[in-house]
N, C-alpha and C. Protein backbone atom coordinates (compact mmCIF):
# COMPACT_ATOMS: atom_id res chain seq x y z
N UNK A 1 100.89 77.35 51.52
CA UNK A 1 100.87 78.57 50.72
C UNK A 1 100.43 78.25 49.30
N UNK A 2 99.63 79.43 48.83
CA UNK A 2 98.75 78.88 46.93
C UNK A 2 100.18 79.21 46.39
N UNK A 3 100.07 78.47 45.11
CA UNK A 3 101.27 78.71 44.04
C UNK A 3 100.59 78.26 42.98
N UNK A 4 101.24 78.57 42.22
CA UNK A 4 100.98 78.30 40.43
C UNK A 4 101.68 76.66 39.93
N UNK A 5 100.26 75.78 39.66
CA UNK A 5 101.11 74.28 39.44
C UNK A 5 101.07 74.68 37.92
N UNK A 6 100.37 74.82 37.09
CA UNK A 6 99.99 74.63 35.66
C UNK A 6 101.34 74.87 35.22
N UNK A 7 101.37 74.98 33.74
CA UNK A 7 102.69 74.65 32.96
C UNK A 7 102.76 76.25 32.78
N UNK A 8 104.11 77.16 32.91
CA UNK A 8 104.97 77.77 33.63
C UNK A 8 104.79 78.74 31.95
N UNK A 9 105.01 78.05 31.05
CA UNK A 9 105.26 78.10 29.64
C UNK A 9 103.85 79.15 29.45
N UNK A 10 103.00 78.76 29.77
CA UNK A 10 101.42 79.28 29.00
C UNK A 10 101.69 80.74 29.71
N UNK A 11 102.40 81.05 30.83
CA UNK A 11 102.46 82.58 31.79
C UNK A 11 103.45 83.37 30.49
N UNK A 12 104.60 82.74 30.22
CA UNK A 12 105.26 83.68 29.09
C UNK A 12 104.34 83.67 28.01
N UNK A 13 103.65 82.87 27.42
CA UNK A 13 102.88 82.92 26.10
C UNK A 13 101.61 84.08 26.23
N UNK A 14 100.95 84.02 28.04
CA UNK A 14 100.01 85.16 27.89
C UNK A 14 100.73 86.29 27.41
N UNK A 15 101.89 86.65 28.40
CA UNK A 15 102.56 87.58 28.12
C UNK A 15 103.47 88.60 27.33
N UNK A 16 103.46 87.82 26.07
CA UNK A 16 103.69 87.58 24.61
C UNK A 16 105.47 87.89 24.73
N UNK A 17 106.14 87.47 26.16
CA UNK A 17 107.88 87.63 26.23
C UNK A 17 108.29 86.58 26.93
N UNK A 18 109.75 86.46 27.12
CA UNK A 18 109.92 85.11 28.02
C UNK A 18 110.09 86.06 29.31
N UNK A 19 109.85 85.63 30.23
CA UNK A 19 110.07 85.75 31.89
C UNK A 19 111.07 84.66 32.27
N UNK A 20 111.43 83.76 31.20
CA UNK A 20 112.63 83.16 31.93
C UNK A 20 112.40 82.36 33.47
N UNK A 21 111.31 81.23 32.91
CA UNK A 21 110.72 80.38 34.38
C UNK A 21 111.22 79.06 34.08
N UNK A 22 111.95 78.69 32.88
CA UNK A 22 111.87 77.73 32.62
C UNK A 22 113.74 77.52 32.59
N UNK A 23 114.89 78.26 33.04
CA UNK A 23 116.29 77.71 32.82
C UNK A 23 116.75 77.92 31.31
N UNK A 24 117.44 76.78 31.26
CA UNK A 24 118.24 76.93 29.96
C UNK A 24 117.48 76.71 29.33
N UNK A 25 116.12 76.26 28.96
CA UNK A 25 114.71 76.12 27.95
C UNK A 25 114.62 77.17 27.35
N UNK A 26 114.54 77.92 28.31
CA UNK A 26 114.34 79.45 27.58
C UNK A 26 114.97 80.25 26.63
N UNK A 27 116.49 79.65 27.22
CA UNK A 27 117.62 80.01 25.64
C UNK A 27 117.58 79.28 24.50
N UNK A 28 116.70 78.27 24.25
CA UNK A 28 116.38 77.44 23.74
C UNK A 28 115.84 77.79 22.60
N UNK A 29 115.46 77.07 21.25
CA UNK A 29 115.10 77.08 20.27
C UNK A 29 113.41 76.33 21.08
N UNK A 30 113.80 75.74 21.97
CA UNK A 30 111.92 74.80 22.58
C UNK A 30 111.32 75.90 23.09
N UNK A 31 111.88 77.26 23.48
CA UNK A 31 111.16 78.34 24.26
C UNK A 31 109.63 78.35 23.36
N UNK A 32 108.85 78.09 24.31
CA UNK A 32 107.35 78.37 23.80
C UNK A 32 106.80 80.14 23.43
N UNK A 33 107.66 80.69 23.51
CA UNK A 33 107.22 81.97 22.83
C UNK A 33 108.05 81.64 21.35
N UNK A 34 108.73 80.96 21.37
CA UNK A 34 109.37 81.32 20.04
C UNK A 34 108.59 80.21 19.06
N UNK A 35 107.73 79.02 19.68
CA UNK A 35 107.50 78.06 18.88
C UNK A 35 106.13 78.52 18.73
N UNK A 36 105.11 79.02 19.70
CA UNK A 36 103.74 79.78 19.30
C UNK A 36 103.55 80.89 19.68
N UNK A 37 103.44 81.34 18.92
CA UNK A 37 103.14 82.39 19.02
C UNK A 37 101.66 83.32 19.50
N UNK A 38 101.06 82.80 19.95
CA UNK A 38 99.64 82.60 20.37
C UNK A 38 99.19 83.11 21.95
N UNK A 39 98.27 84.00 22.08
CA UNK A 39 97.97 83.61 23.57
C UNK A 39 97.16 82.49 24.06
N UNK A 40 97.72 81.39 25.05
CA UNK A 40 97.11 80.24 25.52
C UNK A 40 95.91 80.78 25.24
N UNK A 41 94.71 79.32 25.30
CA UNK A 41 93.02 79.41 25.68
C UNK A 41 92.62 79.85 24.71
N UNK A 42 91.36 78.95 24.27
CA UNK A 42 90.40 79.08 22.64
C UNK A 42 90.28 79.99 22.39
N UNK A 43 90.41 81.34 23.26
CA UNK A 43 90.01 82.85 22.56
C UNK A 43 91.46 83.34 22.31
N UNK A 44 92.47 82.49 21.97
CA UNK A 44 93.60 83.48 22.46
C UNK A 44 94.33 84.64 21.59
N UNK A 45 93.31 84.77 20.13
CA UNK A 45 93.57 85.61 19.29
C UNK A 45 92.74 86.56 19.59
N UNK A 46 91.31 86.34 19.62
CA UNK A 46 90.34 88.11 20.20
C UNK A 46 91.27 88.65 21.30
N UNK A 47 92.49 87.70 22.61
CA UNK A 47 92.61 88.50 23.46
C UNK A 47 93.73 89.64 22.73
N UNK A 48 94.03 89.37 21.76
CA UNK A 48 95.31 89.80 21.40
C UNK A 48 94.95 91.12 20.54
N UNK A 49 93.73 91.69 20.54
CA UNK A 49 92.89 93.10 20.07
C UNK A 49 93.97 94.12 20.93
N UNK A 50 93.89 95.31 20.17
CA UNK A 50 94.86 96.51 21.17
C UNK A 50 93.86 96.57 22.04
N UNK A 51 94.73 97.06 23.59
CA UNK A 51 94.30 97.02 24.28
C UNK A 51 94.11 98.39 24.98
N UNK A 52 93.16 98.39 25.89
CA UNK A 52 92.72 99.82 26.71
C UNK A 52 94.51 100.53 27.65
N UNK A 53 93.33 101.07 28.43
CA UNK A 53 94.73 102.27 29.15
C UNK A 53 95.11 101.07 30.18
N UNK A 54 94.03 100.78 30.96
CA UNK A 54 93.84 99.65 31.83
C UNK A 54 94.45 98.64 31.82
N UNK A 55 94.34 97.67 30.14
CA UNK A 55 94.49 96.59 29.83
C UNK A 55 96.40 96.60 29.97
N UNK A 56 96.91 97.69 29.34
CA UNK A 56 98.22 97.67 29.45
C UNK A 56 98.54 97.69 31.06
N UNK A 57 98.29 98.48 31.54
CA UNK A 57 98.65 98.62 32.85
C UNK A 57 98.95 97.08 33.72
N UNK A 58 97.41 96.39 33.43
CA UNK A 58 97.39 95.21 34.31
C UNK A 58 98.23 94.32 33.60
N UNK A 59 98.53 94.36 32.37
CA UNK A 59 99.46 93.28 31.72
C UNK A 59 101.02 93.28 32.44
N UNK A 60 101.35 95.21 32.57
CA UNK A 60 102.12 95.32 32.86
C UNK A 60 102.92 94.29 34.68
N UNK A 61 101.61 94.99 34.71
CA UNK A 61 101.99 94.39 36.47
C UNK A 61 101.69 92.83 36.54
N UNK A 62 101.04 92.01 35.63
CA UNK A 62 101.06 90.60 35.50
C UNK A 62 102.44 90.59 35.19
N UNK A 63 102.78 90.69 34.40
CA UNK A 63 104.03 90.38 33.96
C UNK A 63 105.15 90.32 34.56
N UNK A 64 105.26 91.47 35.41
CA UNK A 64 106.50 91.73 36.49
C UNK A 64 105.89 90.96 37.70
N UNK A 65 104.71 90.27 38.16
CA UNK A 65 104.38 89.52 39.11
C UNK A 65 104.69 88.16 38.42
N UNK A 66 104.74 87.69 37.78
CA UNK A 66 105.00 86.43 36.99
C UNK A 66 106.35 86.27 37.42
N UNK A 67 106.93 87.09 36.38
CA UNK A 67 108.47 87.05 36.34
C UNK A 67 109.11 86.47 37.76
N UNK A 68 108.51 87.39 38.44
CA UNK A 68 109.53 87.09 40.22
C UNK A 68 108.87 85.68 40.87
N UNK A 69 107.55 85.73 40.48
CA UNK A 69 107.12 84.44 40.94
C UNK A 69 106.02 84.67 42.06
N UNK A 70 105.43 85.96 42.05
CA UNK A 70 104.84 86.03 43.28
C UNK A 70 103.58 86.29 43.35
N UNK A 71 102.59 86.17 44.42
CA UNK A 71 101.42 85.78 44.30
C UNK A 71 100.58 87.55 44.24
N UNK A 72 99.51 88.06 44.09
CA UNK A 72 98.85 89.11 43.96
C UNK A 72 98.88 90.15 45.26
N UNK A 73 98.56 89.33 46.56
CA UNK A 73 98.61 89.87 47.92
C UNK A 73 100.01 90.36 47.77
N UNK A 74 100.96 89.52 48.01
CA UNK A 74 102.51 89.51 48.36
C UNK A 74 102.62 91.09 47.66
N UNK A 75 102.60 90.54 46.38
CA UNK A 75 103.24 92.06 45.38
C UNK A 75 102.77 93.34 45.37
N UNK A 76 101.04 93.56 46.22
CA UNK A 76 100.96 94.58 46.32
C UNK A 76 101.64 95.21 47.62
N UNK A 77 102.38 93.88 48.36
CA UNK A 77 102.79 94.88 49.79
C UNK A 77 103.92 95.45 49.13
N UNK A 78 104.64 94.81 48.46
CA UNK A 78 105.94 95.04 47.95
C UNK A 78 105.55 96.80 47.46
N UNK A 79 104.46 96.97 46.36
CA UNK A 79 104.23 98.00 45.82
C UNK A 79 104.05 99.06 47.42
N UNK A 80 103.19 98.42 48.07
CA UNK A 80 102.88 99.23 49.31
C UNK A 80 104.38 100.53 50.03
N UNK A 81 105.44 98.75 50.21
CA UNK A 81 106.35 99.52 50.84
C UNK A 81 107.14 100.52 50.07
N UNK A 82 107.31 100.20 48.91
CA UNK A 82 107.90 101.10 47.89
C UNK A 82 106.71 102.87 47.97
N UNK A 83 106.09 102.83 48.09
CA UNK A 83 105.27 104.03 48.01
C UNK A 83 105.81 104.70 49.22
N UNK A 84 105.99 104.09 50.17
CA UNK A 84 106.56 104.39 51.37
C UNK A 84 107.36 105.34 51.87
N UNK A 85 108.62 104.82 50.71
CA UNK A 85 110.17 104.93 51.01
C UNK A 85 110.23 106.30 49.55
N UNK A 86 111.57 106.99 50.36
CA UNK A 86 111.84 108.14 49.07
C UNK A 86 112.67 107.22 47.87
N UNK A 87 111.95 108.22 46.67
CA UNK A 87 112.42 108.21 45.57
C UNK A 87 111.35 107.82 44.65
N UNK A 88 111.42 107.30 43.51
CA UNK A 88 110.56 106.33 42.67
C UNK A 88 110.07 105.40 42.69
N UNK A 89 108.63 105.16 43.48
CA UNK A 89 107.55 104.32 43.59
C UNK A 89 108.16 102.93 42.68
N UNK A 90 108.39 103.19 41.32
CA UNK A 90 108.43 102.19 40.35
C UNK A 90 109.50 101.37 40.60
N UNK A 91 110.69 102.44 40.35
CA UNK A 91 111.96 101.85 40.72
C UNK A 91 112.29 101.33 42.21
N UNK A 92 112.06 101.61 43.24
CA UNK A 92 111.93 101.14 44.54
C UNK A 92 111.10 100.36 44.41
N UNK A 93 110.36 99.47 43.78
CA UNK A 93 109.58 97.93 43.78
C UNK A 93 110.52 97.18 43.59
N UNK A 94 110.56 97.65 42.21
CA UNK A 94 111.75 96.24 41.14
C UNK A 94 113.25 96.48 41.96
N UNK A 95 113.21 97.46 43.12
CA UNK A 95 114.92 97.25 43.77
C UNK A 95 114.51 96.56 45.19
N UNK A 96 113.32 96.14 45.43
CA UNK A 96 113.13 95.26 46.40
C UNK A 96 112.60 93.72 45.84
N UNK A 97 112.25 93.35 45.23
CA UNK A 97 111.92 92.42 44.50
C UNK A 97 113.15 91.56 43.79
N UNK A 98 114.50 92.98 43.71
CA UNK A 98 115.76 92.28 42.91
C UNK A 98 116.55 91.30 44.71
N UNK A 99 115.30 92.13 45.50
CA UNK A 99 116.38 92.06 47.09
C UNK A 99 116.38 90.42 47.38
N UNK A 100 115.13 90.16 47.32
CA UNK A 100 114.31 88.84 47.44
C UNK A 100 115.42 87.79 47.59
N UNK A 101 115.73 86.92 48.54
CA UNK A 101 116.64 86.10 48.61
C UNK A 101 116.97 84.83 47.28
N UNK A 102 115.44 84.29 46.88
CA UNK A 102 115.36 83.63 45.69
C UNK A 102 115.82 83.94 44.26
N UNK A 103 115.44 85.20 44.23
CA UNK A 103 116.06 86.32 43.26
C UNK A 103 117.58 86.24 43.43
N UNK A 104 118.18 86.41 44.34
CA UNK A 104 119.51 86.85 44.34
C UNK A 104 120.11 85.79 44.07
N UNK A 105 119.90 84.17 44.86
CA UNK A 105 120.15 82.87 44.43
C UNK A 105 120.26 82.99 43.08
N UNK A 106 119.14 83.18 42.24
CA UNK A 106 119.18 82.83 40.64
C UNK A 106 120.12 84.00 40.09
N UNK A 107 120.17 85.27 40.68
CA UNK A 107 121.27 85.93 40.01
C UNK A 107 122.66 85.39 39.63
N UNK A 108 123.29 84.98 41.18
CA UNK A 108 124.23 84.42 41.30
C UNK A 108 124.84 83.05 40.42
N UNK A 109 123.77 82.37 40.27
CA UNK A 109 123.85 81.34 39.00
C UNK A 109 123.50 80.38 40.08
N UNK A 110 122.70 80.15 41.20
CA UNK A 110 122.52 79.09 42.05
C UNK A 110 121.44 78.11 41.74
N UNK A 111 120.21 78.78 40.67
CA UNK A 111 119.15 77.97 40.14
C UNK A 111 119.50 78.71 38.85
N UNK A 112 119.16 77.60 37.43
CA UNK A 112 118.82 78.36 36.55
C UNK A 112 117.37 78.78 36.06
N UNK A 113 116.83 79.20 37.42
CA UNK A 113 115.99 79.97 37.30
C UNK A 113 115.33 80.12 38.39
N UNK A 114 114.20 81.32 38.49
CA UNK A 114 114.00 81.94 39.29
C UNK A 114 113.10 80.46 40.66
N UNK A 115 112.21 79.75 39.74
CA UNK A 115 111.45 79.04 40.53
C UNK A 115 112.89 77.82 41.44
N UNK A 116 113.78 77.29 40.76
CA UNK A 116 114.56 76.84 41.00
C UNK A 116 115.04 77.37 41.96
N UNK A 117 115.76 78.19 42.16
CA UNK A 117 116.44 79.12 42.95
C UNK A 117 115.67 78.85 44.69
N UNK A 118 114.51 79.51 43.95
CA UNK A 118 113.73 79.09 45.08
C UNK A 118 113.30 78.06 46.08
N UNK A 119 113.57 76.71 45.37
CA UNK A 119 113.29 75.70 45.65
C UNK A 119 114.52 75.61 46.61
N UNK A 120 115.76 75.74 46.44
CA UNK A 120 116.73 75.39 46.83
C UNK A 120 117.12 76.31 48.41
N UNK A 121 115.91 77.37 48.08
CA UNK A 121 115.65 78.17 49.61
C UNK A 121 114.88 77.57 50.29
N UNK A 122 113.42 77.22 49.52
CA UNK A 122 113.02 76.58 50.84
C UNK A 122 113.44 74.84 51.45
N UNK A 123 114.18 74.67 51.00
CA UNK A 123 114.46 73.37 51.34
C UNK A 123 116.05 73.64 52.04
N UNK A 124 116.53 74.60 52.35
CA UNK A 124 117.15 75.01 53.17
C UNK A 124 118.67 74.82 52.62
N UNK A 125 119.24 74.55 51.21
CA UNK A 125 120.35 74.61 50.56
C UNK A 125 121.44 75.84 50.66
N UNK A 126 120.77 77.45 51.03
CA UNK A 126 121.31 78.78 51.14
C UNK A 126 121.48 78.85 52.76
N UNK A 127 122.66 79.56 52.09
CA UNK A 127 122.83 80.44 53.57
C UNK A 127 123.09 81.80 53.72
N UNK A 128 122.71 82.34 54.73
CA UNK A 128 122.96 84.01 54.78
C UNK A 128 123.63 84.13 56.02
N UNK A 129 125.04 84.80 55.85
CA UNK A 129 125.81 84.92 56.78
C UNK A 129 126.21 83.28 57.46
N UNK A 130 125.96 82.63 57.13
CA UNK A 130 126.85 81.71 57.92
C UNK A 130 125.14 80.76 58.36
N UNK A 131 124.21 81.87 57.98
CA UNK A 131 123.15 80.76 58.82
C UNK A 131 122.17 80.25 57.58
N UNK A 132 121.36 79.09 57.91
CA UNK A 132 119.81 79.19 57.03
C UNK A 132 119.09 80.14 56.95
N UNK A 133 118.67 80.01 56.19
CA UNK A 133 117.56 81.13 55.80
C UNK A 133 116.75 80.08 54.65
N UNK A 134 115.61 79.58 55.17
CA UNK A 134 114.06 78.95 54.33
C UNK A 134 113.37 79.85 53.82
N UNK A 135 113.61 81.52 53.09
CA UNK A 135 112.50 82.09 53.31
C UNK A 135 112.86 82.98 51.98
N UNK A 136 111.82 82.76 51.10
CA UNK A 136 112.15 83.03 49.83
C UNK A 136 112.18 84.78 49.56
N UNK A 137 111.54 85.30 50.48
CA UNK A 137 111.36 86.61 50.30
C UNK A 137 112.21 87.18 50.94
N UNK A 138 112.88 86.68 51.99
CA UNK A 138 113.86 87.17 53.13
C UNK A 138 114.93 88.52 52.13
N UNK A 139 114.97 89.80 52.71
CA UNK A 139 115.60 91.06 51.87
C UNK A 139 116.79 90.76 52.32
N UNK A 140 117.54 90.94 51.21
CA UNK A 140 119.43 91.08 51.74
C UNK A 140 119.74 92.01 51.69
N UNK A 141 120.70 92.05 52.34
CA UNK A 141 121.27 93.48 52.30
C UNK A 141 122.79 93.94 52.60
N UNK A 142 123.23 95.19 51.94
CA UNK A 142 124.98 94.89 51.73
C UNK A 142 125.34 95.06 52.92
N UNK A 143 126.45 93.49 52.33
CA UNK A 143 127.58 93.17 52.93
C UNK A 143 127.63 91.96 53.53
N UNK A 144 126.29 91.22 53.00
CA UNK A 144 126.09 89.99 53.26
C UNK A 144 126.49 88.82 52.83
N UNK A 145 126.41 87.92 53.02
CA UNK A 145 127.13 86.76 52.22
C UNK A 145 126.44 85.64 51.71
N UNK A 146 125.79 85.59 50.89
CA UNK A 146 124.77 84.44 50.59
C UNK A 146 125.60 82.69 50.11
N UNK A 147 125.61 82.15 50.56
CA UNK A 147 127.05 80.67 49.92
C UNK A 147 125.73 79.34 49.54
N UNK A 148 126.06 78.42 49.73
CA UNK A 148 125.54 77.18 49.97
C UNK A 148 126.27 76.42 50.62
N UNK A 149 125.30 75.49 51.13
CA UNK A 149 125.47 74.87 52.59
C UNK A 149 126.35 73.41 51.93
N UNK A 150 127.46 73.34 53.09
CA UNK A 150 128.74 72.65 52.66
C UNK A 150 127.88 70.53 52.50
N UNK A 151 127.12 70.44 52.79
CA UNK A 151 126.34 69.34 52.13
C UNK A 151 125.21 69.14 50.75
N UNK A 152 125.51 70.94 50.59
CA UNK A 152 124.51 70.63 49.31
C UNK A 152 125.74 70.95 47.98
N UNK A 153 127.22 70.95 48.03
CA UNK A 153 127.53 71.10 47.23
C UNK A 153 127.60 70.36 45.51
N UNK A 154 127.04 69.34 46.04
CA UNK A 154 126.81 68.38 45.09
C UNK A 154 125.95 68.15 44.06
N UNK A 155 124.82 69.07 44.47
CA UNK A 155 123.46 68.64 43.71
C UNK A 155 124.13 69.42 42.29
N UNK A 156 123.46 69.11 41.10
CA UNK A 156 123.84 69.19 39.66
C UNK A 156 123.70 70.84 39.31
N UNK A 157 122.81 70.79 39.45
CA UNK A 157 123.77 72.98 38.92
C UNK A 157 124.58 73.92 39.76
N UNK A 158 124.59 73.21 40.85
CA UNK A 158 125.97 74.33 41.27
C UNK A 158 127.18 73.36 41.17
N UNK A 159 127.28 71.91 40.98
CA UNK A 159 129.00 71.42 40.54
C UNK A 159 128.74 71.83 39.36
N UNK A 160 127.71 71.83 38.17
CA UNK A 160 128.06 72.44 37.14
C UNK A 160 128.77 74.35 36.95
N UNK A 161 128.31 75.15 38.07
CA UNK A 161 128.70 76.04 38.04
C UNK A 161 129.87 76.01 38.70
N UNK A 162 130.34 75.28 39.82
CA UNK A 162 132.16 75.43 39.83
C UNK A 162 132.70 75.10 39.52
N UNK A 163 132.41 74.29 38.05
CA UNK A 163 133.16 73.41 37.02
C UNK A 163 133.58 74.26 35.76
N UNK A 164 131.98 74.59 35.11
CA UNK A 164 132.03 75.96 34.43
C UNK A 164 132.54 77.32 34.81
N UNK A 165 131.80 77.49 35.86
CA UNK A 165 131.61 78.90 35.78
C UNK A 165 130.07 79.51 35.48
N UNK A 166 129.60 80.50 35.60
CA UNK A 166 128.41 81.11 35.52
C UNK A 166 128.09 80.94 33.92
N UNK A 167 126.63 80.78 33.50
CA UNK A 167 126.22 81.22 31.99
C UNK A 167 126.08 82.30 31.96
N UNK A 168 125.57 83.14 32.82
CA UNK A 168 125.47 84.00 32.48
C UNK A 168 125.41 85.21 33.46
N UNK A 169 125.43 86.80 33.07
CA UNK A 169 126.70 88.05 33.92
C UNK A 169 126.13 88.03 35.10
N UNK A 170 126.93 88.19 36.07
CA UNK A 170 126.38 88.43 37.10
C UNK A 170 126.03 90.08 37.61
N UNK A 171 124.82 90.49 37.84
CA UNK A 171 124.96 92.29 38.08
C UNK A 171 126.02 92.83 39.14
N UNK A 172 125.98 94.13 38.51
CA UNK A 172 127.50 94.71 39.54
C UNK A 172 126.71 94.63 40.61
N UNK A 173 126.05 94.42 41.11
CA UNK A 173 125.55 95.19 42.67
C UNK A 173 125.58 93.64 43.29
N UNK A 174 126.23 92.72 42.72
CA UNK A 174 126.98 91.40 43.42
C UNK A 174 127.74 90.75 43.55
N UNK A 175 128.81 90.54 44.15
CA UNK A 175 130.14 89.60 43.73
C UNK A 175 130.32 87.82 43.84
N UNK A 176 130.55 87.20 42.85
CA UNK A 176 130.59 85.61 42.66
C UNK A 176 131.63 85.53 42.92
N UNK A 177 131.58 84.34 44.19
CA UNK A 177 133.05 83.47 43.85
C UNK A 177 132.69 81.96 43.81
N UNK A 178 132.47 82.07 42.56
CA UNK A 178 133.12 80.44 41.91
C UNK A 178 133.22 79.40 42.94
N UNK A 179 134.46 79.51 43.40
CA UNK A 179 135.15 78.33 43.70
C UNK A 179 134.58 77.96 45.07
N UNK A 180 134.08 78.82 45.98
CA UNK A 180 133.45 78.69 47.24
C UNK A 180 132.16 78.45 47.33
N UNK A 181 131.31 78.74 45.94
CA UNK A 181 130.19 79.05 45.94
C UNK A 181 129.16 79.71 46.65
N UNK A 182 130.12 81.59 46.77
CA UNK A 182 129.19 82.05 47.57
C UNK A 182 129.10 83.81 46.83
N UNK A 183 128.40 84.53 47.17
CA UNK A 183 128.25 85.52 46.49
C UNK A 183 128.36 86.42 47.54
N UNK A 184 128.52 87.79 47.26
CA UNK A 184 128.54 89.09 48.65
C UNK A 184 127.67 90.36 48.02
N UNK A 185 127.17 90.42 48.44
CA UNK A 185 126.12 91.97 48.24
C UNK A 185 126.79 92.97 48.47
N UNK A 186 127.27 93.36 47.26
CA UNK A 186 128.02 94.35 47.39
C UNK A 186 127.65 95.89 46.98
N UNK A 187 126.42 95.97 47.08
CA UNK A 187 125.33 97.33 47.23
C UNK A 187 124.15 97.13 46.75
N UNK A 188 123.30 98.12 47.07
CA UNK A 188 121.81 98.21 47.04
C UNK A 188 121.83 97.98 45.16
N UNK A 189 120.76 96.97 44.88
CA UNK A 189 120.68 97.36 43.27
C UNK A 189 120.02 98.62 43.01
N UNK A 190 120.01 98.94 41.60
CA UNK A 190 119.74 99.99 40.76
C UNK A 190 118.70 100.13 39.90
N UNK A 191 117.86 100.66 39.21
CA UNK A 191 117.08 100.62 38.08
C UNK A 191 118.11 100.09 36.96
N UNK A 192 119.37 100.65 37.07
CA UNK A 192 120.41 100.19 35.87
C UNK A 192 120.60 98.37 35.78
N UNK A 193 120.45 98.03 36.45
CA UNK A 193 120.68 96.36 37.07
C UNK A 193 119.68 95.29 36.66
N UNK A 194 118.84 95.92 36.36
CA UNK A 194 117.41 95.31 35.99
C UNK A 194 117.63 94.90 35.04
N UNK A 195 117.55 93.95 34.65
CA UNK A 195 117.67 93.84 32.96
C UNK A 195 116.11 93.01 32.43
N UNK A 196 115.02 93.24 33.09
CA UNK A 196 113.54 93.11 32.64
C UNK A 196 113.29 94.20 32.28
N UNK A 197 112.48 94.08 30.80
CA UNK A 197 111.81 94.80 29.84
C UNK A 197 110.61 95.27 30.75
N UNK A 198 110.52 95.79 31.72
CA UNK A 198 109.60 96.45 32.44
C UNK A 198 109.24 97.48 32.86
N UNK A 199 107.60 98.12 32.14
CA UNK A 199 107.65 99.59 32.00
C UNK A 199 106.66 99.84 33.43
N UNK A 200 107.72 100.03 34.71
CA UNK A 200 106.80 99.88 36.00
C UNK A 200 106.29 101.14 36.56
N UNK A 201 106.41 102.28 35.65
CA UNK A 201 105.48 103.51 35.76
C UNK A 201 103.77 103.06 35.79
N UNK A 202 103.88 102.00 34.90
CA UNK A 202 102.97 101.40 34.53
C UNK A 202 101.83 100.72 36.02
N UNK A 203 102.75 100.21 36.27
CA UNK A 203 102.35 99.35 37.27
C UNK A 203 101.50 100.08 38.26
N UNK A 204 102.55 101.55 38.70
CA UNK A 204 102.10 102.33 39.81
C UNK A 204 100.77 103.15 39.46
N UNK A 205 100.23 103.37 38.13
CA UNK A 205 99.58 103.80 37.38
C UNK A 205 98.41 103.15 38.26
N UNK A 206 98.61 101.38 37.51
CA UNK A 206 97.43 100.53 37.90
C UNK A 206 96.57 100.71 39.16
N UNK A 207 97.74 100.76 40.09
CA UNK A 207 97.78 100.51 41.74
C UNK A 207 97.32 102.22 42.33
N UNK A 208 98.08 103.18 41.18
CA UNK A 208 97.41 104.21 41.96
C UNK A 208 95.19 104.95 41.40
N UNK A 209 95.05 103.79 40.66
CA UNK A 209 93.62 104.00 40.18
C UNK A 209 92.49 104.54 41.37
């Protein structure tokens, strides 16, 4: 499968916000948005001219494709199925995208961060319901139980998290327990839950051209 090797850092700097790819870096004083301010690549001040109706749009939807980690194909099915289903096109993306098994890992405090998180799916560290699950996109859904697998309790950020405790809140639409290291889906998320600066009217805008 294609993925993104290059340095992780230059995707928040196009984007002139953090997306939070990088862990505790990002809370960081080293966060590369806070140290340049610049868009990567020799032109990276002409790119930074106001931009068209267009130009926002596609930034928009770069941005929220960054963030989750996902490739161009993938995210338009995501957009696809959301058009699908009743309610708000916009908001029914970003509440399937929050579904994403990798996503929910990093909610929970299982990677500190999203690519992390991930890693620790496909290499088979999660479990859903009692079983594996390798599959980063795999949708959860309430009443499930996402834990880690009783041989991976060891690796360094989750004994740091049942030592600590979480850095940071976990959304209502999930419950942590600490000490077991497992979390329960405890309802569909929300537009309220989101806590990305993402204006995804925007997005549907792009997609509905």
């Amino acid at each position: 499968m294609a993925r993104y090797t290059e340095s992780v850092c230059r995707q928040c700097r196009r984007e002139g916000t953090k997306l939070f790819l990088k862990g505790d870096r990002c809370y960081s004083a080293k966060c590369a948005v806070l140290k340049r301010h610049t868009i990567p690549g020799q032109h990276g001040q002409s790119r930074a001219r106001k931009q068209s109706e267009y130009g926002q749009q596609l930034r928009e939807k770069q941005k929220c494709r960054r963030a989750y980690g996902i490739l161009e194909s993938q995210f338009r099915k995501y957009y696809d199925m959301a058009a699908n289903m009743r309610g708000v096109t916009g908001e029914n993306m970003l509440c399937l995208l929050e579904r994403r098994l990798d996503n929910v890992a990093y909610r929970l405090g299982f990677g500190s961060s999203r690519p992390m998180a991930r890693q620790l799916v496909n290499h088979g560290h999660i479990l859903v319901d009692g079983k594996k699950v390798n599959i980063a996109s795999y949708l959860v859904k309430p009443g499930q139980v996402i834990s880690i697998k009783s041989g991976s309790r060891d690796i360094a950020v989750l004994k740091d998290l049942r030592e600590q405790g979480s850095s940071k809140p976990v959304p209502t639409w999930l419950e942590l327990d600490v000490e077991n290291l497992s979390g329960k889906v405890a309802a569909m998320p929300t537009r309220e839950d989101i806590d990305l600066t993402i204006e995804e009217h925007l997005i549907v805008e792009f997609y509905s051209r």
